[in-house]
C-alpha atoms as a PDB file:
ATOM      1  CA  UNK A   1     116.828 100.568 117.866  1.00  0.00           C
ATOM      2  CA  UNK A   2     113.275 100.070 116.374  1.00  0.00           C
ATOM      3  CA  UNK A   3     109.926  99.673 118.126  1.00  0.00           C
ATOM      4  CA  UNK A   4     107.483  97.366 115.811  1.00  0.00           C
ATOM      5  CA  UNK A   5     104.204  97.868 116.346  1.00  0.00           C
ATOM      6  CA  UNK A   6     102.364  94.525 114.766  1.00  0.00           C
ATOM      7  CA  UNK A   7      98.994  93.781 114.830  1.00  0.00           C
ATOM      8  CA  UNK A   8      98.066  90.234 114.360  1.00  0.00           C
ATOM      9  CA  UNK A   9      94.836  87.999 114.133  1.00  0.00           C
ATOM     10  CA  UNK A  10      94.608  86.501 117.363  1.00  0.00           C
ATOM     11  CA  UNK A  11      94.880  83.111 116.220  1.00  0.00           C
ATOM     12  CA  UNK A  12      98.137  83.903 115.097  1.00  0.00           C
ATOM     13  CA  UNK A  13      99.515  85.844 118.450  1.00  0.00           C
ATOM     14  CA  UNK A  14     100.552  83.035 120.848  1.00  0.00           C
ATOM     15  CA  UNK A  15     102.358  81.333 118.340  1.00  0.00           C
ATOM     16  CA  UNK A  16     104.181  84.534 116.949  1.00  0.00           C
ATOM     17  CA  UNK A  17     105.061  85.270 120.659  1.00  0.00           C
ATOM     18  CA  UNK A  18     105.956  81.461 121.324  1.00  0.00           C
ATOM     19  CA  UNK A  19     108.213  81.762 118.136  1.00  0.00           C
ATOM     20  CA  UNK A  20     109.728  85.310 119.221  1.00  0.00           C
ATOM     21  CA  UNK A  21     110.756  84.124 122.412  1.00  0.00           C
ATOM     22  CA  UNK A  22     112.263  80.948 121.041  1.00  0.00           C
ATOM     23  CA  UNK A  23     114.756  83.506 119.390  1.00  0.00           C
ATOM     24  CA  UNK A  24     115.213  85.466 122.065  1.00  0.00           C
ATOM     25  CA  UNK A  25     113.140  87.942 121.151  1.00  0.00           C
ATOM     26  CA  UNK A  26     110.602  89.495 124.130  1.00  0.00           C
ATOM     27  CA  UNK A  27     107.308  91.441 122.992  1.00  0.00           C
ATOM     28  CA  UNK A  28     104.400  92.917 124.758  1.00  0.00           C
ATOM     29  CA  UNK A  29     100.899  91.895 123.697  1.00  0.00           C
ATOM     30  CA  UNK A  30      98.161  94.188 123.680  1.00  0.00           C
ATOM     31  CA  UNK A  31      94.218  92.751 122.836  1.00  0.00           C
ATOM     32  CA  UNK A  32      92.580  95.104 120.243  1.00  0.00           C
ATOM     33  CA  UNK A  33      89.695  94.611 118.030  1.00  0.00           C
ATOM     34  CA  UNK A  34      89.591  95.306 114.392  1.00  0.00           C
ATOM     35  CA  UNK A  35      87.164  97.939 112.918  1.00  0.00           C
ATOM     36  CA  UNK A  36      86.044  95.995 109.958  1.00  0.00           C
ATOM     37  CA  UNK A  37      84.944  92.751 111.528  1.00  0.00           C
ATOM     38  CA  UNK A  38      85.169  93.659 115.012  1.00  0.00           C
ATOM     39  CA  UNK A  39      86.916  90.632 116.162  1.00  0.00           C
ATOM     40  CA  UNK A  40      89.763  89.820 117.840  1.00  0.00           C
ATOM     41  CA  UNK A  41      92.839  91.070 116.944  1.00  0.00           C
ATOM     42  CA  UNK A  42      96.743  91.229 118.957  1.00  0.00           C
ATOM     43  CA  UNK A  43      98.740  93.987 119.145  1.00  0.00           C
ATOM     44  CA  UNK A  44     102.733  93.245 119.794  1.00  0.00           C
ATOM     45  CA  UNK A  45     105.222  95.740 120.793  1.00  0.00           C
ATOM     46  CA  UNK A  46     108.594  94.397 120.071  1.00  0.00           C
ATOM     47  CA  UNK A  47     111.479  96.676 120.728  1.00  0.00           C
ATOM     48  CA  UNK A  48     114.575  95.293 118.436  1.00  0.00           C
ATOM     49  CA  UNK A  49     118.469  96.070 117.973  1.00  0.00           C
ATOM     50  CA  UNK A  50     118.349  97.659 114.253  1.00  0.00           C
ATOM     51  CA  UNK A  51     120.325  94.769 112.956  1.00  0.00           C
ATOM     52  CA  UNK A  52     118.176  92.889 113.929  1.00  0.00           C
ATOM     53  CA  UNK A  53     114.740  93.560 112.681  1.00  0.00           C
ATOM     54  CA  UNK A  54     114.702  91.522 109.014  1.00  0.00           C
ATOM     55  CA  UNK A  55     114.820  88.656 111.415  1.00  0.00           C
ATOM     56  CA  UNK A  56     112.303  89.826 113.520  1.00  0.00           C
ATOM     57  CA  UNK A  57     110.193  90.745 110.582  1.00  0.00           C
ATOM     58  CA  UNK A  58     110.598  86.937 108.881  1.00  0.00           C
ATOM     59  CA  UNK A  59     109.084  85.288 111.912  1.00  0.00           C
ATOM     60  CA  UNK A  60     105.928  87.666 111.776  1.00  0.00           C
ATOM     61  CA  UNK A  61     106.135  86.481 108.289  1.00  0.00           C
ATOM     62  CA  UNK A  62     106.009  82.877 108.987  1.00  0.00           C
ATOM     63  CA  UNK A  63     103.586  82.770 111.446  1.00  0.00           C
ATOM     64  CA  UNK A  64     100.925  85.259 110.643  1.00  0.00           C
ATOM     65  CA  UNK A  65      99.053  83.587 107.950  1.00  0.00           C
ATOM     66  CA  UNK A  66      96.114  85.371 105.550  1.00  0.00           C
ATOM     67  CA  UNK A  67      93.009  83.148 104.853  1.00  0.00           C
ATOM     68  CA  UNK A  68      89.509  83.579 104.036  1.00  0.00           C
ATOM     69  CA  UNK A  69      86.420  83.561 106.071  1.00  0.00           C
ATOM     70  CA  UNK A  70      82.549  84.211 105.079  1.00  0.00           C
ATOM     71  CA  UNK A  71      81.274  86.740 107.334  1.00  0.00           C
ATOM     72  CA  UNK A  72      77.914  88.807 107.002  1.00  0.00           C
ATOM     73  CA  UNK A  73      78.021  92.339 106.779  1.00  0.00           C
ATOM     74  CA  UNK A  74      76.467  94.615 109.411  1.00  0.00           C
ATOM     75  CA  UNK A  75      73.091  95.724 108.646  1.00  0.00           C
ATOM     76  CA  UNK A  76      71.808  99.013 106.955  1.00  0.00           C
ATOM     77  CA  UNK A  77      69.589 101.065 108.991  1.00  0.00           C
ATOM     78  CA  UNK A  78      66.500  99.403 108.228  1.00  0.00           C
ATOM     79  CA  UNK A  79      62.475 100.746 108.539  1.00  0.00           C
ATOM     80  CA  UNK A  80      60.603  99.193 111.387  1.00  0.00           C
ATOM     81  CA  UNK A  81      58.923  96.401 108.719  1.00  0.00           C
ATOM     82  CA  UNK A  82      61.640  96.116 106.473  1.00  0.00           C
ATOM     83  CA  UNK A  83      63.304  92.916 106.121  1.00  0.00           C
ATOM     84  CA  UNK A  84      66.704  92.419 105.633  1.00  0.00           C
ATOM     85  CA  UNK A  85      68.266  89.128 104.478  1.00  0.00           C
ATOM     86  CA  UNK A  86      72.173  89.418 104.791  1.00  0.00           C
ATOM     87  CA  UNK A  87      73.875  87.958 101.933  1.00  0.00           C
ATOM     88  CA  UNK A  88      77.268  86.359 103.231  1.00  0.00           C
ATOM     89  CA  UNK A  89      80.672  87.405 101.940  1.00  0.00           C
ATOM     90  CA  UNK A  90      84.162  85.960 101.939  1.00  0.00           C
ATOM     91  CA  UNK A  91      86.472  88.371 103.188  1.00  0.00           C
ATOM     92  CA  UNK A  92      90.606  87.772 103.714  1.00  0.00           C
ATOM     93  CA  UNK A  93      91.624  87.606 107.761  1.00  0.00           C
ATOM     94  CA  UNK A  94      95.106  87.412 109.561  1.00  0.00           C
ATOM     95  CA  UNK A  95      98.524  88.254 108.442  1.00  0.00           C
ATOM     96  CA  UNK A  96      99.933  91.186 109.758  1.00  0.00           C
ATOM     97  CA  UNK A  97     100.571  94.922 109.799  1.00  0.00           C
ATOM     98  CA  UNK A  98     103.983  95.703 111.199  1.00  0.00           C
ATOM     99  CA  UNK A  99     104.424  99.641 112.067  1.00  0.00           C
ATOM    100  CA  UNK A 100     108.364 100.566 112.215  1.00  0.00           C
ATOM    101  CA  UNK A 101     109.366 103.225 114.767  1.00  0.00           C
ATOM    102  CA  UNK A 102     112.830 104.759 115.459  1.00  0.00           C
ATOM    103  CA  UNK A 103     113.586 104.912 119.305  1.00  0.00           C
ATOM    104  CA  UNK A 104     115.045 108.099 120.141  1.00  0.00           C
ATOM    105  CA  UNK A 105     116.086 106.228 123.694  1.00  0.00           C
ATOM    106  CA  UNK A 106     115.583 103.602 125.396  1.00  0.00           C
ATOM    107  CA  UNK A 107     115.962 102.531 129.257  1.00  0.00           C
ATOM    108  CA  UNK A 108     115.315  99.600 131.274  1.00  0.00           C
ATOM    109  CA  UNK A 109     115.247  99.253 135.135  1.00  0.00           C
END
C-alpha cells in the first residue's frame, strides 16, 4: 500500500477529488498555501492498493493542469521615500506534486 501525498492548485482540487471518487478512489483534502505566491493550494492524502497507483497517478494527471499567470513580485525592503514600481511577471501555476510513501500498516475502524 502507498500513501500519495499531492498537492494541487486549488482550482484543480474539487475536480481531482470529484474524479477520484468517481473511481472509487477516497482522499483527504488538506488547504495549504504555497510559499512562492502564497495562494491557495490543496493538499490530498490518498491511501492506494500498490497496484493500483499508475491509475491513481493518471487522474492527477488529467486533471491538474499547469498554466500561466502574471503576478507581481513581493517588494524589496524599501527606504522610507523610495519608490518602488513592481514590474509584473508571468509565472507557471497548478499541476501537481505527488509525494509516494510506503505504508508500513494500515487500519481502519
Amino acid at each position: 500500500m502507498k500513501l500519495l501525498i499531492s498537492v494541487v492548485n486549488s482550482d484543480d482540487a474539487h475536480p481531482l477529488i470529484d474524479a477520484l471518487m468517481a473511481e472509487g478512489y477516497r482522499a483527504t483534502m488538506i488547504s495549504t498555501t504555497g510559499g512562492f505566491l502564497r495562494e491557495g493550494n490543496a493538499t490530498l492524502l490518498i491511501g492506494v492498493a500498490d497496484e493500483n497507483v499508475q491509475d491513481v497517478l493518471k487522474i492527477i494527471q488529467e486533471n491538474c493542469h499547469t498554466r500561466t499567470q502574471w503576478v507581481n513580485p513581493l517588494p524589496p525592503t524599501v527606504e522610507s521615500g523610495e519608490l518602488y514600481m513592481p514590474t509584473p511577471i508571468e509565472v507557471p501555476v497548478g499541476g501537481a506534486v505527488v509525494f509516494m510513501l510506503n505504508v508500513e500498516r494500515f487500519e481502519k475502524y
